[in-house]
N, C-alpha and C. Protein backbone atom coordinates (compact mmCIF):
# COMPACT_ATOMS: atom_id res chain seq x y z
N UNK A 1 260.09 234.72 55.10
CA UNK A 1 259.32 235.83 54.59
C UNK A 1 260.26 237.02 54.38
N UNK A 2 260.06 237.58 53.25
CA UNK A 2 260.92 238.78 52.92
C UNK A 2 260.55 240.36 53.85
N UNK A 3 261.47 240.93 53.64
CA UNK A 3 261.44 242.23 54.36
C UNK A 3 262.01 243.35 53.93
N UNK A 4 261.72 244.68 53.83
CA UNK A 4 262.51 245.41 53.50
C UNK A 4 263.03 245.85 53.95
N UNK A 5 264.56 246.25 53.70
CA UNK A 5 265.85 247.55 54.22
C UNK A 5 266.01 248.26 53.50
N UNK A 6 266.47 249.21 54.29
CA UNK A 6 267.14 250.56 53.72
C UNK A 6 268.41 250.95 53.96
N UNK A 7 268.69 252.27 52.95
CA UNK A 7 269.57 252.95 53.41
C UNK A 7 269.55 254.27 52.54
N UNK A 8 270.07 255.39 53.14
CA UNK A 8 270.39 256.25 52.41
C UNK A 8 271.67 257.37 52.57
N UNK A 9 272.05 257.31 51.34
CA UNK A 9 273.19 257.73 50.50
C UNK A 9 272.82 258.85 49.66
N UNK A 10 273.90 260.28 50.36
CA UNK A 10 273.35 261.31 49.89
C UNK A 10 274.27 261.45 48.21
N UNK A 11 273.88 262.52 47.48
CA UNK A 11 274.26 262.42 46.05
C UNK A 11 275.45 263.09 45.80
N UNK A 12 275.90 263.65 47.12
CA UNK A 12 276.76 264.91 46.57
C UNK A 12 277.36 264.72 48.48
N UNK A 13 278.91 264.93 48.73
CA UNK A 13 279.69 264.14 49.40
C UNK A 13 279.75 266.15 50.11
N UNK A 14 280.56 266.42 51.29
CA UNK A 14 280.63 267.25 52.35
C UNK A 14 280.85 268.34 51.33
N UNK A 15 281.93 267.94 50.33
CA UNK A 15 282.29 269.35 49.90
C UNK A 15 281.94 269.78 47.78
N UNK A 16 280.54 269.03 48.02
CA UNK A 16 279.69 269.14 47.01
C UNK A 16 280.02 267.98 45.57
N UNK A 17 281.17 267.37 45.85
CA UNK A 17 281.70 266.20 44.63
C UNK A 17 280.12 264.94 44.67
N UNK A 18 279.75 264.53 43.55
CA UNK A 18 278.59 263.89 43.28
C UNK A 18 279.29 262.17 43.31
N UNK A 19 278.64 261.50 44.45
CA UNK A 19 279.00 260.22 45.01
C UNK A 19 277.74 259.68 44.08
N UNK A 20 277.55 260.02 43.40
CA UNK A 20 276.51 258.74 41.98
C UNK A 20 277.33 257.41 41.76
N UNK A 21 279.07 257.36 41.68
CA UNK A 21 279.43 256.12 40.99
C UNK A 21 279.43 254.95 43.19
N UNK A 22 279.71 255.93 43.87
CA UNK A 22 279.05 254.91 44.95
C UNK A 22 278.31 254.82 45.52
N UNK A 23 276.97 255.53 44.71
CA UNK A 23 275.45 255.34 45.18
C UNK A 23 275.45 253.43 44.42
N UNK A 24 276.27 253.89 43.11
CA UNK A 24 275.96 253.05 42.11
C UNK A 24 276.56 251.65 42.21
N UNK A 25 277.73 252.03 43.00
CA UNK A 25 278.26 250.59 43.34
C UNK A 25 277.88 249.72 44.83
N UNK A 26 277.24 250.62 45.43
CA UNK A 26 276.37 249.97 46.54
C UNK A 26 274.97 249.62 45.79
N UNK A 27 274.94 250.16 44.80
CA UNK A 27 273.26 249.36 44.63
C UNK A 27 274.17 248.15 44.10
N UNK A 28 274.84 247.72 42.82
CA UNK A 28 275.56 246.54 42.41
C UNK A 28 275.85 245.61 44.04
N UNK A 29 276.43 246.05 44.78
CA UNK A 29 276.41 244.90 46.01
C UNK A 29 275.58 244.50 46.14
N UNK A 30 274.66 244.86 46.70
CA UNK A 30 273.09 244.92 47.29
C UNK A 30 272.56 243.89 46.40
N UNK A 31 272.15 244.21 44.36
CA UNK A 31 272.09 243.21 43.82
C UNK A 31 272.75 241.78 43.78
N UNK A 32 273.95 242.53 44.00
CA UNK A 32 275.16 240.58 44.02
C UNK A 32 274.42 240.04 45.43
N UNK A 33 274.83 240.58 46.05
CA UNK A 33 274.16 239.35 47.90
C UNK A 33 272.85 239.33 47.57
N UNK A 34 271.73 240.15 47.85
CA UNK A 34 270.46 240.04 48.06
C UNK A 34 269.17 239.47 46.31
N UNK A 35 270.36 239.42 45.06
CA UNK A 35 269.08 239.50 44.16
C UNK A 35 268.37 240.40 43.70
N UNK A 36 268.27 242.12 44.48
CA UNK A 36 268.01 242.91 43.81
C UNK A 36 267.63 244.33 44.49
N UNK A 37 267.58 245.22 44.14
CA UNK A 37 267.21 246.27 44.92
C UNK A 37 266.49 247.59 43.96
N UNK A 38 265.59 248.43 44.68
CA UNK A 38 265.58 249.54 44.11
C UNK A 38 265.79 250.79 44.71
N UNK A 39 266.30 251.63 43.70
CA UNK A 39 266.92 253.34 44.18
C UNK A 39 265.76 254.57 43.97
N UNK A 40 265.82 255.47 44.74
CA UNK A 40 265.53 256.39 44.13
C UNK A 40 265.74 257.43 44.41
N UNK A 41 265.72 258.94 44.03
CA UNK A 41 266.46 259.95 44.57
C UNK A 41 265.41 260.38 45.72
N UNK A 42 265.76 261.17 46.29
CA UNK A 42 264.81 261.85 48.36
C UNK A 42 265.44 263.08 48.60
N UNK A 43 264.97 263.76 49.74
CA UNK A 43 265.49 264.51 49.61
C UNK A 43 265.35 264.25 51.92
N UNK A 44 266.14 264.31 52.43
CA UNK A 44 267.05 263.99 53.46
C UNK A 44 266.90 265.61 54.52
N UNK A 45 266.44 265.60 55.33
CA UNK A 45 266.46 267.17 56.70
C UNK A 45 267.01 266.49 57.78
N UNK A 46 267.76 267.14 58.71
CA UNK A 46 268.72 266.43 60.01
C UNK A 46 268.88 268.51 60.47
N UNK A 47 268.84 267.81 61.81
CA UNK A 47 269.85 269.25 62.48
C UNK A 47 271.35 269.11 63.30
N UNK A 48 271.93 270.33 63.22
CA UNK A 48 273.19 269.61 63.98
C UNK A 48 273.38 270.13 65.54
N UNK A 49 274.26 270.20 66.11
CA UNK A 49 274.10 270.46 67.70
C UNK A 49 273.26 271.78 68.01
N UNK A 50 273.73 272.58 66.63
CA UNK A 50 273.35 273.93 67.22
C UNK A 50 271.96 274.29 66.35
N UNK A 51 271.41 273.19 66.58
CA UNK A 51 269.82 273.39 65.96
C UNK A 51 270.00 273.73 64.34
N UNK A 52 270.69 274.17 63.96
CA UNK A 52 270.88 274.51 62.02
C UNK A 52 270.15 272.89 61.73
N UNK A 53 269.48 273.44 60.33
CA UNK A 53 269.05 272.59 59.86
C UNK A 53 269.37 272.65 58.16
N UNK A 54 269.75 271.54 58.08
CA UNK A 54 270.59 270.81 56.23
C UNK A 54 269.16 270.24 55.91
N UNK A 55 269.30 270.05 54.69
CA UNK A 55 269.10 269.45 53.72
C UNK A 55 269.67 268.60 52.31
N UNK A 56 269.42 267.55 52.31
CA UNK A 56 270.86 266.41 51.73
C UNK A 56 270.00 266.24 50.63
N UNK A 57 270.09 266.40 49.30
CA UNK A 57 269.72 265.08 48.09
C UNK A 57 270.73 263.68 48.48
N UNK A 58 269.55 262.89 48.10
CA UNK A 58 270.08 261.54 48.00
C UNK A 58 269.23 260.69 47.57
N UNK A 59 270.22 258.93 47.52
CA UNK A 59 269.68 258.00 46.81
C UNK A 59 269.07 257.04 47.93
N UNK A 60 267.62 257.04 48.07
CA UNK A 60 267.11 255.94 49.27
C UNK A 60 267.70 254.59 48.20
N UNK A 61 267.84 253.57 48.80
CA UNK A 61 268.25 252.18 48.19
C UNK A 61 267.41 250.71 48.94
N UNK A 62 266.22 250.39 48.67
CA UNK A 62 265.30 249.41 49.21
C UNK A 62 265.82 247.96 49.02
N UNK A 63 265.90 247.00 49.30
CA UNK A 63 266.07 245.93 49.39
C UNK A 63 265.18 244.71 50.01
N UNK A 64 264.64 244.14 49.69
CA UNK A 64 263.98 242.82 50.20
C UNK A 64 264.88 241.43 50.47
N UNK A 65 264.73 241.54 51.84
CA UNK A 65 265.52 240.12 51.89
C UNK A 65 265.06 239.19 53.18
N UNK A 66 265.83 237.94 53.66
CA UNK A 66 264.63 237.60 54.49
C UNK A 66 266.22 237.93 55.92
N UNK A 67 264.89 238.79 56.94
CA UNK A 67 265.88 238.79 57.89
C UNK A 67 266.65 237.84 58.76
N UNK A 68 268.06 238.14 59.02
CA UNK A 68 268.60 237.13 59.62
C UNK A 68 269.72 238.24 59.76
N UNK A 69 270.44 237.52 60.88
CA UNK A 69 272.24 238.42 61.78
C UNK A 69 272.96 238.16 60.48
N UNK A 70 272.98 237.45 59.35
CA UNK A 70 274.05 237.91 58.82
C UNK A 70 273.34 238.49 57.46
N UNK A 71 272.71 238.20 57.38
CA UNK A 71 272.26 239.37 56.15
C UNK A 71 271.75 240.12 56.38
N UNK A 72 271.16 240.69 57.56
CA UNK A 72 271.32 242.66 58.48
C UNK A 72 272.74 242.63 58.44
N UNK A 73 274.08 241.67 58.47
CA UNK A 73 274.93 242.21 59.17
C UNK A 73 275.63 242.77 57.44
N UNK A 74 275.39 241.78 56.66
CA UNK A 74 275.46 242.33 55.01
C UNK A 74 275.06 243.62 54.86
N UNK A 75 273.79 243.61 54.93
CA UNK A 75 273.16 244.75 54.44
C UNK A 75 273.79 246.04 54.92
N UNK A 76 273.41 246.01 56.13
CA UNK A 76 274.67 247.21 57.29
C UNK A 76 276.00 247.78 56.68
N UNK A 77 276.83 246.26 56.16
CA UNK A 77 277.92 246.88 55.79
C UNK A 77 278.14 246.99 54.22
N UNK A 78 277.48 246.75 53.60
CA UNK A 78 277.24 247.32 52.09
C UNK A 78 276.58 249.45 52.32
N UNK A 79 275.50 249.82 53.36
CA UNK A 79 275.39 251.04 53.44
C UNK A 79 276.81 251.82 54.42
N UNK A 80 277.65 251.07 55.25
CA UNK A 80 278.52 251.67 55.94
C UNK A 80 279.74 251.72 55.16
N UNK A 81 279.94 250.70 54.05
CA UNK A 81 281.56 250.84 53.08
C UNK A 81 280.85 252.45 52.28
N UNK A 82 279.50 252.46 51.75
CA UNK A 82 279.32 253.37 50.91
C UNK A 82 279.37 254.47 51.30
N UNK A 83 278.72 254.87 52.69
CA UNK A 83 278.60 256.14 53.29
C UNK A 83 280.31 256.70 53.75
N UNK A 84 281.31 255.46 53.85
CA UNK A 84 282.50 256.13 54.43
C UNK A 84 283.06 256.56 52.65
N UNK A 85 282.98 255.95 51.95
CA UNK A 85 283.46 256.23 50.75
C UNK A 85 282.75 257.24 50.18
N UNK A 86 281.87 257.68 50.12
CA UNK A 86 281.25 259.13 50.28
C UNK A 86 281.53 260.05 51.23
N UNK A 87 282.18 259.93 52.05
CA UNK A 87 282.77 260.72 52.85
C UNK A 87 281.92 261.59 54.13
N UNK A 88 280.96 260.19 54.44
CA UNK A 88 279.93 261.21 55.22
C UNK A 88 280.13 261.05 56.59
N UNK A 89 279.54 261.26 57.24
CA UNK A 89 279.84 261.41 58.65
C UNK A 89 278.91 260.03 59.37
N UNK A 90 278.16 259.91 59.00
CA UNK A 90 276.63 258.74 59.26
C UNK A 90 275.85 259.03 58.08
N UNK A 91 275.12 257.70 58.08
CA UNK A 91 274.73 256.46 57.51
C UNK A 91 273.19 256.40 58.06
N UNK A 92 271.91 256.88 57.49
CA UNK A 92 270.55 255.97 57.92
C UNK A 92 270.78 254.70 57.42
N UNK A 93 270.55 253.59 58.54
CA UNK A 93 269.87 252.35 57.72
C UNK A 93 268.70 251.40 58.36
N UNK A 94 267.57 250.94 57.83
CA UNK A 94 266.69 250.52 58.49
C UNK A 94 266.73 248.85 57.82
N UNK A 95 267.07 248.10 58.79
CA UNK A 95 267.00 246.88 58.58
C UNK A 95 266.26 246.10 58.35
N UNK A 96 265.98 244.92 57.55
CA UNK A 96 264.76 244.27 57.43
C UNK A 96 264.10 243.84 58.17
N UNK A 97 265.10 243.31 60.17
CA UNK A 97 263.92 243.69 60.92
C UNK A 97 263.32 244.86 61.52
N UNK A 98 263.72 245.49 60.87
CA UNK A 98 262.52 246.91 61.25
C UNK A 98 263.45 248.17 62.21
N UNK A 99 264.46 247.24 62.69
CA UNK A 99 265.98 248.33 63.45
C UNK A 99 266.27 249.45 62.63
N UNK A 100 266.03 250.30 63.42
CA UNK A 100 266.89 251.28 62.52
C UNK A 100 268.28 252.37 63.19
N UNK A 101 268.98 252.66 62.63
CA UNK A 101 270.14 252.86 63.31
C UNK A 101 270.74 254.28 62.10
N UNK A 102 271.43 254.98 62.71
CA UNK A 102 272.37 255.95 61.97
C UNK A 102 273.33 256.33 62.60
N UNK A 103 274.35 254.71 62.24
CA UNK A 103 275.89 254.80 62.82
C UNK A 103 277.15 256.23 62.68
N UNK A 104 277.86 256.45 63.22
CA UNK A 104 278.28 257.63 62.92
C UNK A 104 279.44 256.35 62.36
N UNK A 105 279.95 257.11 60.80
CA UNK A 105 281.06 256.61 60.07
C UNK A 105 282.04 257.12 60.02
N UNK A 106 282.45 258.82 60.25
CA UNK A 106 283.54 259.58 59.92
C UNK A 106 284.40 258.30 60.71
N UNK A 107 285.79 258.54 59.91
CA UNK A 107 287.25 257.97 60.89
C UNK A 107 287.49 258.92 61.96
N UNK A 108 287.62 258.18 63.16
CA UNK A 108 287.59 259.22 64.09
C UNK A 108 289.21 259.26 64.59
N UNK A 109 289.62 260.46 64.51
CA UNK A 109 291.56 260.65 64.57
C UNK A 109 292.32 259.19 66.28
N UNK A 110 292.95 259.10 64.88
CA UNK A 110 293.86 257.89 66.29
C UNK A 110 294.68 259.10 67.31
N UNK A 111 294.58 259.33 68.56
CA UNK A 111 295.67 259.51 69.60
C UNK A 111 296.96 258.55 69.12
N UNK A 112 297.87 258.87 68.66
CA UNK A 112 299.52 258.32 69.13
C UNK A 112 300.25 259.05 70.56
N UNK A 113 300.41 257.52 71.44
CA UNK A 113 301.47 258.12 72.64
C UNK A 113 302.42 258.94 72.10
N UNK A 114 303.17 259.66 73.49
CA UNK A 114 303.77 260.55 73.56
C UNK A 114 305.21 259.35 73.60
């Protein structure tokens, strides 16, 4: 039985550059593995430590597929290549079984010994 996932991918990256061509190439994945998906633009509220509150445009991206560990584990990493290549910090994604998660993506700085 099919299910839907998500994810969302905001439109415009930390320092305002418009991530449309990898909204656009995560929907193309999504179609190649799963068969098909649909987008649409949202509009995204979060706060950060110090209570401020954003507001993100972005592209929600739906998918139907039938759940299983490796196609959550697909799906997952088709929204986590896109969100680091957009340059975001985290990633919503709600899995087709119903998990939902918002991994933090930034690269986080390597320590080199002394």
């Amino acid at each position: 039985m099919l299910r839907e996932g998500r994810f969302v991918i905001p439109t415009k990256d930390n320092s305002g550059k418009s991530t449309l061509a990898i909204v656009n190439k995560a929907i193309t994945e999504a179609v190649n593995r799963f068969g098909g998906a649909t987008a649409y633009e949202i509009g995204g509220f979060w706060t950060d430590s110090n209570g401020l509150l954003y507001r993100d445009a972005g592209m929600a991206i739906d998918v139907a597929y039938e759940p299983s560990l490796a196609n959550d584990q697909a799906f997952a990493a088709i929204a986590t290549r896109a969100a680091i290549q957009a340059e975001q910090e985290s990633v919503y994604i709600r899995l087709a079984s119903g998990e939902v998660s918002i991994p933090n993506v930034k690269p986080q700085p390597v320590e080199v010994a002394a």
